[in-house]
N, C-alpha and C. Protein backbone atom coordinates (compact mmCIF):
# COMPACT_ATOMS: atom_id res chain seq x y z
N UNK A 1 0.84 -1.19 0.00
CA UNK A 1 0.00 0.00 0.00
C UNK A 1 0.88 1.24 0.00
N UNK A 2 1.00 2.15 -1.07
CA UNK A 2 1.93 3.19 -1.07
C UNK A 2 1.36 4.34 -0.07
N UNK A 3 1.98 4.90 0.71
CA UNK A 3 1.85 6.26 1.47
C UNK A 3 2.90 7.30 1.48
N UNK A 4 1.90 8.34 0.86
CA UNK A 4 2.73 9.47 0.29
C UNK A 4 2.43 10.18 1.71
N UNK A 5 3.43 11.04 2.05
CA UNK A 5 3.46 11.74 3.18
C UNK A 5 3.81 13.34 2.61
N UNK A 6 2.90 13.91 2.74
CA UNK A 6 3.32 15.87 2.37
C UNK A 6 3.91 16.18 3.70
N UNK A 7 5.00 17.06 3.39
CA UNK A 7 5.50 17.32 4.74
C UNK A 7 6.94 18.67 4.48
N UNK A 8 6.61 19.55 5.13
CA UNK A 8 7.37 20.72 5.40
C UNK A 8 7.12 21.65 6.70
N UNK A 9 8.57 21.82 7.63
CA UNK A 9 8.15 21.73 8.88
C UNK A 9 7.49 23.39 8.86
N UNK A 10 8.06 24.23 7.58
CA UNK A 10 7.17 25.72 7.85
C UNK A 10 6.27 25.41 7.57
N UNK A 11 5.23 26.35 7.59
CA UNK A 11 3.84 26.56 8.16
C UNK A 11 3.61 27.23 6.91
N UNK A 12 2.30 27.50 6.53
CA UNK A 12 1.93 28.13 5.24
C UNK A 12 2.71 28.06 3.73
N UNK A 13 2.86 26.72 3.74
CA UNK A 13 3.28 26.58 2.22
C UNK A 13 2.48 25.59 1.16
N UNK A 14 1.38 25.29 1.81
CA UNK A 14 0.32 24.84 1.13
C UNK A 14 0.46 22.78 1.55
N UNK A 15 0.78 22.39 2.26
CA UNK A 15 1.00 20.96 3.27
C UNK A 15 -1.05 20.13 2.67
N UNK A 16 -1.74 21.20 3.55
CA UNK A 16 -3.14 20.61 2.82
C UNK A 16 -3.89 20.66 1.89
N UNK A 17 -3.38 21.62 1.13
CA UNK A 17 -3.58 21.75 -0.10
C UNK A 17 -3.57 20.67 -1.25
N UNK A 18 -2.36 20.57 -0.89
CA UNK A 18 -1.61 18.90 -1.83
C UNK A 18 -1.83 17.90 -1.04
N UNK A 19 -2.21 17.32 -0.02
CA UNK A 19 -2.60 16.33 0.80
C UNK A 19 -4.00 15.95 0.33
N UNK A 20 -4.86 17.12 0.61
CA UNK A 20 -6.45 16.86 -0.13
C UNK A 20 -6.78 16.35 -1.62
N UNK A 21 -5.91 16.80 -2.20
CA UNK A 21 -6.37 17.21 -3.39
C UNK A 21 -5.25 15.47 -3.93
N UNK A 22 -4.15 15.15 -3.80
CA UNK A 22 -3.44 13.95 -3.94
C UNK A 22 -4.31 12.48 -3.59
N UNK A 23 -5.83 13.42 -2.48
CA UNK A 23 -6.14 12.31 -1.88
C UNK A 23 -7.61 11.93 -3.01
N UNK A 24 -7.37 13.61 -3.53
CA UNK A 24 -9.07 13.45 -4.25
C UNK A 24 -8.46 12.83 -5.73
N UNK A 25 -7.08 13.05 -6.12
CA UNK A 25 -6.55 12.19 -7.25
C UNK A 25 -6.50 10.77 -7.11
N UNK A 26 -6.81 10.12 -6.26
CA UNK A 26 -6.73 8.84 -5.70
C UNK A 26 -8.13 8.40 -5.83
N UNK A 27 -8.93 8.81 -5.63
CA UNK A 27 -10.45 8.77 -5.14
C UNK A 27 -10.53 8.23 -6.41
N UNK A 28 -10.51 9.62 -7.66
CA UNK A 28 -11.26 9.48 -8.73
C UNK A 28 -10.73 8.04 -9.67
N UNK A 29 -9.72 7.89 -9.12
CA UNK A 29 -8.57 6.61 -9.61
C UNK A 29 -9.40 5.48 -9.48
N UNK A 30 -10.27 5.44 -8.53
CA UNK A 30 -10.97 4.46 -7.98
C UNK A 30 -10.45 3.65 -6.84
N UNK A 31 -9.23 4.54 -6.02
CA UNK A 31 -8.69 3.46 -5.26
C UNK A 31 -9.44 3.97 -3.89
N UNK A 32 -9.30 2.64 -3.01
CA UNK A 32 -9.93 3.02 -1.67
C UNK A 32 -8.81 3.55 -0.81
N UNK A 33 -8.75 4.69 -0.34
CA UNK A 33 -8.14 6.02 0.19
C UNK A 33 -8.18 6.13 1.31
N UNK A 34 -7.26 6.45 1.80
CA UNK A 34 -7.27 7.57 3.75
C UNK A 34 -6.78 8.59 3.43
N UNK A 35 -7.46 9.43 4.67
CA UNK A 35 -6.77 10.90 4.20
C UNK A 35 -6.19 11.15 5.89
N UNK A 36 -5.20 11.02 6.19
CA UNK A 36 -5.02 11.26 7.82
C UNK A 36 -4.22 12.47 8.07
N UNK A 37 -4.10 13.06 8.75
CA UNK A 37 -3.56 14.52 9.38
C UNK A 37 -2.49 14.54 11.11
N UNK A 38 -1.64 14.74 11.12
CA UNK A 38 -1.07 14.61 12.12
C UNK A 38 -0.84 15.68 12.84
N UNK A 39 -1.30 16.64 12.92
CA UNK A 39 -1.64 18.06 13.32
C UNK A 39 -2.25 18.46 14.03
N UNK A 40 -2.79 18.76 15.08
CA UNK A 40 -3.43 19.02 16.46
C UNK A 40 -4.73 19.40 15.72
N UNK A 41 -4.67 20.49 14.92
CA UNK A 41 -5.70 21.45 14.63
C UNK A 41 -6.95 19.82 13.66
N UNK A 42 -6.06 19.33 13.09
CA UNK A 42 -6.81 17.99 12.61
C UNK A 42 -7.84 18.42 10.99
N UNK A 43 -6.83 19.35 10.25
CA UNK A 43 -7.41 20.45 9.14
C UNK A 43 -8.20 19.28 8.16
N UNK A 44 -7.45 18.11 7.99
CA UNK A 44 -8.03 17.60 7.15
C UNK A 44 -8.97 16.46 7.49
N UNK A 45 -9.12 16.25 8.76
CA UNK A 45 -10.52 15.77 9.33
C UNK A 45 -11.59 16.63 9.22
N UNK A 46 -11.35 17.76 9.22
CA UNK A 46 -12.54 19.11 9.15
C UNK A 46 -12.77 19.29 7.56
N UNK A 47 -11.85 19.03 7.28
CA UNK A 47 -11.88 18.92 5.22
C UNK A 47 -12.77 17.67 5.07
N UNK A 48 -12.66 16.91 5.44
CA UNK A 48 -13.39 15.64 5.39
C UNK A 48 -15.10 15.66 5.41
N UNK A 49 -14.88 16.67 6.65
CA UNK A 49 -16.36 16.45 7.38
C UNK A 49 -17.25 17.77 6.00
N UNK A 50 -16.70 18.24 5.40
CA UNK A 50 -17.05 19.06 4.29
C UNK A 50 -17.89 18.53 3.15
N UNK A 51 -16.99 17.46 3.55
CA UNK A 51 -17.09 16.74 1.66
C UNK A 51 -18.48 15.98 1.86
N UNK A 52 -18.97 16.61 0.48
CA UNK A 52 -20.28 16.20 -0.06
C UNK A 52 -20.51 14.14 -0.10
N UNK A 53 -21.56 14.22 0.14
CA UNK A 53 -21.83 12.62 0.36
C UNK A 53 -21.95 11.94 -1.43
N UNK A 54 -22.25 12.68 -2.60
CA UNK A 54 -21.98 12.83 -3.68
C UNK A 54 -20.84 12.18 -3.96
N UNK A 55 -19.64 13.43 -3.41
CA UNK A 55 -18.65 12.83 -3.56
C UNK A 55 -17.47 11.24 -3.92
N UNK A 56 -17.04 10.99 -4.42
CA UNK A 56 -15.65 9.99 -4.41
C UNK A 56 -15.66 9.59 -2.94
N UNK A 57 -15.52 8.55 -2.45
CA UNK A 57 -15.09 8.57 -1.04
C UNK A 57 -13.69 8.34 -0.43
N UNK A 58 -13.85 9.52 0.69
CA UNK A 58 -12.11 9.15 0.81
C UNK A 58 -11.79 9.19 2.20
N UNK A 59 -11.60 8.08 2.78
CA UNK A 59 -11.96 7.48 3.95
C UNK A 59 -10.88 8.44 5.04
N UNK A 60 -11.30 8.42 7.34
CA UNK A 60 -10.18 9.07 7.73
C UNK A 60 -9.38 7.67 8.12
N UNK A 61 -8.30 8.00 8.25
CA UNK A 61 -7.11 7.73 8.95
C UNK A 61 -6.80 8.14 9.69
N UNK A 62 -6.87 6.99 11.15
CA UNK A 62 -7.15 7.87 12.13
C UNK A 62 -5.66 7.76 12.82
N UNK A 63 -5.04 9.12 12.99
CA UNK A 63 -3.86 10.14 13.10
C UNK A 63 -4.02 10.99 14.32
N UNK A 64 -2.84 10.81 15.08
CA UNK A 64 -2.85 12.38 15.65
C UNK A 64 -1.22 12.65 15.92
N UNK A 65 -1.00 14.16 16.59
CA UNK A 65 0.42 14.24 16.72
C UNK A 65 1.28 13.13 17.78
N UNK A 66 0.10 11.98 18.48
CA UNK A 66 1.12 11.19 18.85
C UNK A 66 1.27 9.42 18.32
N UNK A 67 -0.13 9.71 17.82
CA UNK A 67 -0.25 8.29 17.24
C UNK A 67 -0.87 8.18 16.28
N UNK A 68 -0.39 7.05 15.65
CA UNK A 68 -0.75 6.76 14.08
C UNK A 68 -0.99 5.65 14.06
N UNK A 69 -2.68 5.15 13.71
CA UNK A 69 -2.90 4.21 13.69
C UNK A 69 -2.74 3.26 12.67
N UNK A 70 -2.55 2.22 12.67
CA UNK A 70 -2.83 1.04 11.34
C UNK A 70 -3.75 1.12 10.21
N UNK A 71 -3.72 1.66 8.86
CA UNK A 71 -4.84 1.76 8.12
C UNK A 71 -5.63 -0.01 7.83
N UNK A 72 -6.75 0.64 8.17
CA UNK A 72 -7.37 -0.83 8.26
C UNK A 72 -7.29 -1.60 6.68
N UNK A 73 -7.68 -2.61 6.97
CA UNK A 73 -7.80 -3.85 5.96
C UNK A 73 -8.36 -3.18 4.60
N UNK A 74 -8.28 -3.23 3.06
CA UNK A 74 -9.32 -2.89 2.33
C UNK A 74 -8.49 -1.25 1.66
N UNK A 75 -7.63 -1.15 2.53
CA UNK A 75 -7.24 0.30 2.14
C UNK A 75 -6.29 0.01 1.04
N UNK A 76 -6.19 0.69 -0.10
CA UNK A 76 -4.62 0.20 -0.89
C UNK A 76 -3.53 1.79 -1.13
N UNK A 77 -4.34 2.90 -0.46
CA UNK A 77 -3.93 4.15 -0.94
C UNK A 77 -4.20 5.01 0.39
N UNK A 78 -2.74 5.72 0.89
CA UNK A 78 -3.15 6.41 2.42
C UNK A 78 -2.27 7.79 1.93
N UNK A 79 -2.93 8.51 2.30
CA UNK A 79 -2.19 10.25 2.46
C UNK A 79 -1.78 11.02 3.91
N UNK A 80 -0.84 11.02 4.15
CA UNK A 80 -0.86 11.85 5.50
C UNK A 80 -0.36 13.26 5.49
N UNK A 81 -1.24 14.08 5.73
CA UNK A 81 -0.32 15.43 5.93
C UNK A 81 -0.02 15.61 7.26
N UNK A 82 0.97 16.87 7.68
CA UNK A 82 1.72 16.89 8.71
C UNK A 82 1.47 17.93 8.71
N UNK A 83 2.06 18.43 10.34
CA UNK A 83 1.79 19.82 10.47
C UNK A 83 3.26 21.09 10.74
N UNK A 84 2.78 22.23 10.42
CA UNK A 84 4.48 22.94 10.75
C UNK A 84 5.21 22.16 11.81
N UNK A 85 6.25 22.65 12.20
CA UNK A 85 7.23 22.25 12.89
C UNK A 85 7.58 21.40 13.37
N UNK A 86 7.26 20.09 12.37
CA UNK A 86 7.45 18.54 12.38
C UNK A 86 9.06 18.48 12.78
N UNK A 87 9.63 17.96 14.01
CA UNK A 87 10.78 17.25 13.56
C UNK A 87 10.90 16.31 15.06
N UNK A 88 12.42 15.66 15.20
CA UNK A 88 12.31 14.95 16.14
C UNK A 88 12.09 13.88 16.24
N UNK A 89 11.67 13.02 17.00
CA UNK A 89 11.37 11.59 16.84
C UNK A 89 9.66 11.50 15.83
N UNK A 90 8.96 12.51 16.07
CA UNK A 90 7.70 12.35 15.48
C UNK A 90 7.85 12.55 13.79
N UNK A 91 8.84 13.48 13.63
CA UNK A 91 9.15 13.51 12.26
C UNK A 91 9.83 11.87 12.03
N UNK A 92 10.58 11.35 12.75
CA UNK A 92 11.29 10.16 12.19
C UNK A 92 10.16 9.01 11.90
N UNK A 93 8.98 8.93 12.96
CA UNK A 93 8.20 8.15 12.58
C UNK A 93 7.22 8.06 11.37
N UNK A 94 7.15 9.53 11.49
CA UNK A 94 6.01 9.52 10.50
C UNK A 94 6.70 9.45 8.63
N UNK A 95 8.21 9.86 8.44
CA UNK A 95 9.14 9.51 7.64
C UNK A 95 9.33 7.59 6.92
N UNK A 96 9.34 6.99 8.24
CA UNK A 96 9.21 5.36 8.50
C UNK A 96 8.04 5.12 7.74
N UNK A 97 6.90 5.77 7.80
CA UNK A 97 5.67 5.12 7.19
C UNK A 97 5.75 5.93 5.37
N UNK A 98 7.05 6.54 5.18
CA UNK A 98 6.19 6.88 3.50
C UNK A 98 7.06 5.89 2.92
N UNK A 99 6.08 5.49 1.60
CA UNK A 99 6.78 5.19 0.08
C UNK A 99 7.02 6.48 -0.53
N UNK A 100 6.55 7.45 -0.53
CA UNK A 100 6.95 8.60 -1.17
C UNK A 100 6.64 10.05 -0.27
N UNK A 101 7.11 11.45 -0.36
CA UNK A 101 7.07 12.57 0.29
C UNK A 101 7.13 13.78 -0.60
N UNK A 102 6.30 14.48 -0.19
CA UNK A 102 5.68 15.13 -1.21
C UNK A 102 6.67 16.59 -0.33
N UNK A 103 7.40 17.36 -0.87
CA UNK A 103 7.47 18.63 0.38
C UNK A 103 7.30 19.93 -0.73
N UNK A 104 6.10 20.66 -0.62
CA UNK A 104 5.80 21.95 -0.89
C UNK A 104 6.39 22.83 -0.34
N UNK A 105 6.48 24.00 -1.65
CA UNK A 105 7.63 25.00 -1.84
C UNK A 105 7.79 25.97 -1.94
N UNK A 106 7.54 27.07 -1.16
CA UNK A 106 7.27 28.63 -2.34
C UNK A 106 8.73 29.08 -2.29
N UNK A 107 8.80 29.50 -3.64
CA UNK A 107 10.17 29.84 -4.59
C UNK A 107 10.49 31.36 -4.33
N UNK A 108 10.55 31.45 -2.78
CA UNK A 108 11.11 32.75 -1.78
C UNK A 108 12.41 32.06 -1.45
N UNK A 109 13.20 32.79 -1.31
CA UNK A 109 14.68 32.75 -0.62
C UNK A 109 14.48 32.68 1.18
N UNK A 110 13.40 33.33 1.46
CA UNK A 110 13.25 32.58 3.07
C UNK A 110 12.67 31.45 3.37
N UNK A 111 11.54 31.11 1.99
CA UNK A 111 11.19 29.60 2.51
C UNK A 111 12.38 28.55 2.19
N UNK A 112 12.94 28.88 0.97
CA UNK A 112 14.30 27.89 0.98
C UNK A 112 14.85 27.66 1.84
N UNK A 113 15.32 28.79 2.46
CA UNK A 113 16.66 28.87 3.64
C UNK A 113 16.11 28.20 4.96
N UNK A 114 14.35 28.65 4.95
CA UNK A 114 13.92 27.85 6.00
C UNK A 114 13.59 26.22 6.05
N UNK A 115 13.67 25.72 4.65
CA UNK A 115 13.50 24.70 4.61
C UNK A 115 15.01 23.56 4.25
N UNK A 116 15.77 24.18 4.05
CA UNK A 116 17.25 23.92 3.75
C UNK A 116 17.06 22.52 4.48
N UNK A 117 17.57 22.54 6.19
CA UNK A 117 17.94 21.47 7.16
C UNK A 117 17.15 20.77 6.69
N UNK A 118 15.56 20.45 6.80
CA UNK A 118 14.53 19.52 6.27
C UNK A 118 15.02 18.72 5.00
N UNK A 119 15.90 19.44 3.85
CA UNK A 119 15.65 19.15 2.79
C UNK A 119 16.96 18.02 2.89
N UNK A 120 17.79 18.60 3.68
CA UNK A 120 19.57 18.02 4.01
C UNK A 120 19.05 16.85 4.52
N UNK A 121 18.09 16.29 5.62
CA UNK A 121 17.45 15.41 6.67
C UNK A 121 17.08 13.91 5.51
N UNK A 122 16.06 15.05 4.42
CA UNK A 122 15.30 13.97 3.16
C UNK A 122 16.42 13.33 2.84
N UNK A 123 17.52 14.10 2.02
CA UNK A 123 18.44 13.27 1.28
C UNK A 123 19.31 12.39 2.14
N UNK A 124 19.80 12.81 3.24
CA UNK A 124 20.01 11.48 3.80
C UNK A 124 19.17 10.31 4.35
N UNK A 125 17.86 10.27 4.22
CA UNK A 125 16.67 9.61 4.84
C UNK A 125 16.38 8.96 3.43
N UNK A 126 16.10 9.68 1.94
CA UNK A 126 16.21 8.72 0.64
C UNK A 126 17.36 7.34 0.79
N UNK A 127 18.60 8.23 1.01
CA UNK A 127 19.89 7.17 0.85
C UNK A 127 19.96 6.05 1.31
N UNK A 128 19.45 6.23 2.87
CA UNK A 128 19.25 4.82 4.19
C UNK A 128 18.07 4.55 3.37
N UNK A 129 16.94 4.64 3.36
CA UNK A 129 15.50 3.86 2.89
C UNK A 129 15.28 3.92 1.86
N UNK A 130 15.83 4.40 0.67
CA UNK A 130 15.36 4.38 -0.90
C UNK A 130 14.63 4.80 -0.73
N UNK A 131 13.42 5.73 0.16
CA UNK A 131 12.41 6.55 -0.10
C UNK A 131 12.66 7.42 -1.16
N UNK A 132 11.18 7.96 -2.63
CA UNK A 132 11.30 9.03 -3.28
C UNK A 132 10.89 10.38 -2.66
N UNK A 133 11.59 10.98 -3.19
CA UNK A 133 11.07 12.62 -2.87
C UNK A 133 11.06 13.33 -3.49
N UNK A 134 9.91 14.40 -3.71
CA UNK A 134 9.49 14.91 -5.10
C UNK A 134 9.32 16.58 -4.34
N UNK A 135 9.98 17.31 -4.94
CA UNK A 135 9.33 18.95 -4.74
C UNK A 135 8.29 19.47 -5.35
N UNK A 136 7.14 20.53 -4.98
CA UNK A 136 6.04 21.07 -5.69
C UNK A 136 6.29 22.34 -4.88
N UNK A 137 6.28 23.25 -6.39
CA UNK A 137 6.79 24.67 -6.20
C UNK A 137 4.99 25.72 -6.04
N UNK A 138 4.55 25.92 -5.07
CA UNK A 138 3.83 26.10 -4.48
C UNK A 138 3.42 28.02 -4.65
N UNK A 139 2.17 28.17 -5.24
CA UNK A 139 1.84 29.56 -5.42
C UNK A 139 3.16 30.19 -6.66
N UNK A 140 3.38 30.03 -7.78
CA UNK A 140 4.57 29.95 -8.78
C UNK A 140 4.28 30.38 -10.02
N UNK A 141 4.55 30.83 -10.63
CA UNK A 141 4.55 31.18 -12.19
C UNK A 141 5.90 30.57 -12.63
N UNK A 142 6.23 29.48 -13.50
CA UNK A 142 6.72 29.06 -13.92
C UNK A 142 7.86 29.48 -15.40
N UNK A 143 7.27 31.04 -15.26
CA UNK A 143 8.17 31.49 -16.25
C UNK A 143 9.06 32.54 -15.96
N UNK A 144 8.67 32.91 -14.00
CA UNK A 144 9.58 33.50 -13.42
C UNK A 144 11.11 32.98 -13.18
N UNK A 145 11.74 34.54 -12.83
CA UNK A 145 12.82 33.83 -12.33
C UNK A 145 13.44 33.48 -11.25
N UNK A 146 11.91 33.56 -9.99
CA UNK A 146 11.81 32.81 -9.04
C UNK A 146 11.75 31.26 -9.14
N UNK A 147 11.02 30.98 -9.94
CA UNK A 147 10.73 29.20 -10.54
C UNK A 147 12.00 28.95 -10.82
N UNK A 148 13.10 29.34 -11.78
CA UNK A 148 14.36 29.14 -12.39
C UNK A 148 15.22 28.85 -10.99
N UNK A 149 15.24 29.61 -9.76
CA UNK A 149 16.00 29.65 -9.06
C UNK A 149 15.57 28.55 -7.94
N UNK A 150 14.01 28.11 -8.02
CA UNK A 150 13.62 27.05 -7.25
C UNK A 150 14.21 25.53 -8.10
N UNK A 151 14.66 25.74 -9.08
CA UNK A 151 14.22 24.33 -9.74
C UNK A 151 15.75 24.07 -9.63
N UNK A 152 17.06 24.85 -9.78
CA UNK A 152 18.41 25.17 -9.82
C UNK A 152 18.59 24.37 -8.48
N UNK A 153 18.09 24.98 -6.66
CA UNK A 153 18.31 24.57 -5.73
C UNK A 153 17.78 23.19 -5.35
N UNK A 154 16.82 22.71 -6.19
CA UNK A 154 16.28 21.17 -5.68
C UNK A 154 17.23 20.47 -6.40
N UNK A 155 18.09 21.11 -7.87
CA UNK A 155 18.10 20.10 -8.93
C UNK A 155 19.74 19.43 -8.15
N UNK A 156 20.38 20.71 -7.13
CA UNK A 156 21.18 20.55 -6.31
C UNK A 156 21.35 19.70 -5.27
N UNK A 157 20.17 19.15 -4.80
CA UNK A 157 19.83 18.72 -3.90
C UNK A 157 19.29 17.37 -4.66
N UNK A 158 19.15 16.94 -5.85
CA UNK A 158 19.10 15.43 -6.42
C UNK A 158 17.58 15.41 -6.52
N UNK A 159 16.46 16.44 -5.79
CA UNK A 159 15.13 15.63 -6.13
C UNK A 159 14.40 16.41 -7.05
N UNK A 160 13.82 15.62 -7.65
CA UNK A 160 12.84 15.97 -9.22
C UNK A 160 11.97 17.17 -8.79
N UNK A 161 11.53 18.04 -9.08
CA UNK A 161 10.16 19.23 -9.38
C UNK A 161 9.62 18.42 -10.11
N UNK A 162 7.79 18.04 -9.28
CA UNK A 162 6.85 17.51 -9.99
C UNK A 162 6.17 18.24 -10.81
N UNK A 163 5.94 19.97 -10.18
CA UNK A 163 5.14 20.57 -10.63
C UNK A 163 5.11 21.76 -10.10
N UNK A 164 4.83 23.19 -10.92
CA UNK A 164 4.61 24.24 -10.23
C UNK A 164 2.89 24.76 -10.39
N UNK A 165 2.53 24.62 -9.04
CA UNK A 165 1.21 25.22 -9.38
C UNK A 165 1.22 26.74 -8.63
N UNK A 166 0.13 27.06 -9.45
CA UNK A 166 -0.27 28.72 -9.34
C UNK A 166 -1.16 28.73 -8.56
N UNK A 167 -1.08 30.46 -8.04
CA UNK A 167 -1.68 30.28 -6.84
C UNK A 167 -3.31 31.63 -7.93
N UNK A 168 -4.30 30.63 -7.11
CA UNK A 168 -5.53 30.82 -7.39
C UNK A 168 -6.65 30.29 -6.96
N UNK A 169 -7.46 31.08 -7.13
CA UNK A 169 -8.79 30.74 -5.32
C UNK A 169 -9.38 29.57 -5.98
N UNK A 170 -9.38 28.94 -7.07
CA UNK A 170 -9.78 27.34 -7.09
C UNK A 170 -9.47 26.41 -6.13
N UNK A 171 -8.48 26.77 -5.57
CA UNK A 171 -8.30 25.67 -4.44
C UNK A 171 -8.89 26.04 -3.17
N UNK A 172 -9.21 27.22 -2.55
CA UNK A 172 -9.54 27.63 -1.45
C UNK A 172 -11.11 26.97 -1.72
N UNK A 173 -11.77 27.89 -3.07
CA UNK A 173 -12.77 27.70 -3.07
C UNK A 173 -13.52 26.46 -3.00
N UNK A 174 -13.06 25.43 -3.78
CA UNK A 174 -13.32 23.89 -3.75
C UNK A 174 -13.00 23.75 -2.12
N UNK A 175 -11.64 23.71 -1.35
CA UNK A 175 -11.30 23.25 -0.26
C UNK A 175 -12.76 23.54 0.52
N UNK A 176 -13.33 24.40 0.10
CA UNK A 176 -14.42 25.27 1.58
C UNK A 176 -15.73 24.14 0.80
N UNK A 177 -15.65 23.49 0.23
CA UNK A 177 -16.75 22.61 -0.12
C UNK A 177 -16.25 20.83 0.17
N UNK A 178 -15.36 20.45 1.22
CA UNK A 178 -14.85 19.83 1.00
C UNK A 178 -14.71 18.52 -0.36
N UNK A 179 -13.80 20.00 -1.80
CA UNK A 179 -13.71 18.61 -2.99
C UNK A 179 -12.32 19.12 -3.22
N UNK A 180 -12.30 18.36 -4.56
CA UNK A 180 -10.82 19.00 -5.50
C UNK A 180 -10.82 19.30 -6.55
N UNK A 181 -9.72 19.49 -6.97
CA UNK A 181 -9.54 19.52 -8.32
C UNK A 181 -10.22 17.95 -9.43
N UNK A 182 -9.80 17.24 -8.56
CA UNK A 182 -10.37 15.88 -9.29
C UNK A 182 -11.63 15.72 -9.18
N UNK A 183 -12.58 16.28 -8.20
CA UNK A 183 -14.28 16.22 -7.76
C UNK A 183 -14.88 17.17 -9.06
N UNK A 184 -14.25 17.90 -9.92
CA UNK A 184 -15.23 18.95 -10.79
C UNK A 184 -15.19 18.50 -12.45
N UNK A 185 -15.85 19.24 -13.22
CA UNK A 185 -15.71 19.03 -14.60
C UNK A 185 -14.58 19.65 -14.91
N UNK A 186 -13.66 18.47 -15.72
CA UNK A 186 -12.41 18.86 -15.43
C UNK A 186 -12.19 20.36 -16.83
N UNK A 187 -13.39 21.25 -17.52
CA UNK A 187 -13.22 22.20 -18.10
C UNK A 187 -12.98 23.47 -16.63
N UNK A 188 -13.50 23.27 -15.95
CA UNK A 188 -13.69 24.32 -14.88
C UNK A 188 -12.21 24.27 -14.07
N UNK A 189 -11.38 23.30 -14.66
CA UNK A 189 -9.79 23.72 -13.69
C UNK A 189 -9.05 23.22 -14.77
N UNK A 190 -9.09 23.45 -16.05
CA UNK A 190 -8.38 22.14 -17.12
C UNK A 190 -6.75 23.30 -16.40
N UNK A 191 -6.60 24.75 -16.48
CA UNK A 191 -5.28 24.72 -16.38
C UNK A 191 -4.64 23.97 -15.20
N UNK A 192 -5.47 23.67 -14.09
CA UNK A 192 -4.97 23.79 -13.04
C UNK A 192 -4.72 21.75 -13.41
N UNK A 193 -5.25 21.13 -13.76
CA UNK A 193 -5.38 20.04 -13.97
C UNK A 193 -3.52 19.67 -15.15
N UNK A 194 -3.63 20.57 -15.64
CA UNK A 194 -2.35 20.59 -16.67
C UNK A 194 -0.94 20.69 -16.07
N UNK A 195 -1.12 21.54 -14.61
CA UNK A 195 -0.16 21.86 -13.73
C UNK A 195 0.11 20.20 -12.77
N UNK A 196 -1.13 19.72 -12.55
CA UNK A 196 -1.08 18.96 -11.94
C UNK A 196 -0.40 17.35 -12.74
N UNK A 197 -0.22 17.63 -13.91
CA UNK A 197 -0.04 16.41 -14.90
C UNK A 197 1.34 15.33 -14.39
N UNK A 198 2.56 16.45 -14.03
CA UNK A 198 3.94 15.67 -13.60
C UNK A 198 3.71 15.17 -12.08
N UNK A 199 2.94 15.74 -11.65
CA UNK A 199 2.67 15.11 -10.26
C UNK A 199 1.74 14.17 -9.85
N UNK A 200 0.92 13.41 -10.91
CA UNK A 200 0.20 12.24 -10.99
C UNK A 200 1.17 11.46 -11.99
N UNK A 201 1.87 11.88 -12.42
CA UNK A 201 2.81 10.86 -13.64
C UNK A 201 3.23 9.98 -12.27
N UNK A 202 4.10 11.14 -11.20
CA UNK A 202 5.17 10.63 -10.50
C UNK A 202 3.96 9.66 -9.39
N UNK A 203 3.08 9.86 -9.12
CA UNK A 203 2.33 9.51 -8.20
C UNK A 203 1.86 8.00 -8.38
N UNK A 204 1.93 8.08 -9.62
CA UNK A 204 1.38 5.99 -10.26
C UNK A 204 2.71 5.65 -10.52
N UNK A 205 3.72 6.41 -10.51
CA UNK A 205 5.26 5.06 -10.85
C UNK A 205 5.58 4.35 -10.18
């Protein structure tokens, strides 16, 4: 059962954003899903409790900042997001449980610098466990030469850019209905769906 883990220990770089929405790419896949949260505030249990009965179903995983339970029987697809200032033994555990790690990015020179140690932590944590790790350049225009200078420092650091998405109230707005990008007609987000293309490539390999 693969479990992708989103995870960046700053705070506001979009962690549930890509957690929800990875989980609603899963849904529509047809696979049976968890969506668990390790975060006090518990954002994406409250995202959960949103989502239309309509909806894809995408089961919880039940998570908290000290324990992580066993996804039950039946599950083949689990998402966990994390919350800021993950590190420590709780970061090591919750590291132990991915096949893959998703860490969102905004292509500022303070979120870099703040995310530097985290990123130093991954690459030696790939090396020991063969875990993948994938960057997503977070709120981005891709033809800046902020993007140029995000893609230069990961490409330094050995891990792939899945994708830069732009920042635009499609995601807030869907989030406040608990859906996604994958819950709508995909004319009503096709750009945002286009952004999303290298980061479902990497997500089924």
């Amino acid at each position: 059962m693969p479990v992708i883990v989103v995870a960046n220990p700053k705070g506001g770089v979009g962690k549930s954003t890509l957690s929800t929405n990875v989980a609603g790419y899963y849904a529509r896949q047809g696979h049976p899903v968890l969506l668990g949260d390790t975060d006090r505030q518990q954002s994406a249990r409250l995202w959960l409790g949103l989502r239309p009965p309509a909806a894809r179903p995408i089961g919880v995983w039940d998570a908290s900042a000290d324990v992580i339970a066993k996804p039950p029987k039946g599950t083949t697809h689990a998402v966990l997001d994390t919350p800021a200032g993950l590190h420590g033994w709780r970061l090591n555990d919750v590291l132990k449980l991915a096949d893959k790690i998703i860490v969102p990015l905004q292509p500022s020179v303070f979120d870099i610098f703040a995310t530097r140690g985290f990123l130093d932590q991954l690459t030696e944590h790939k090396r020991s466990e063969g875990v993948q790790v994938g960057i997503v350049g977070m709120r981005v225009d891709a033809r800046t030469r902020a993007a140029d200078q995000l893609h230069q420092f990961v490409d330094n650091l050995g891990f792939p850019v899945l994708g830069y998405l732009r920042d635009t109230q499609n995601y807030i707005h869907l989030a406040a209905h608990g859906l996604t990008l994958f819950d709508v007609a995909p004319g009503r987000v096709a750009r945002d769906l286009e952004q999303w293309q290298g980061i479902c490539e990497w997500l089924d390999a």
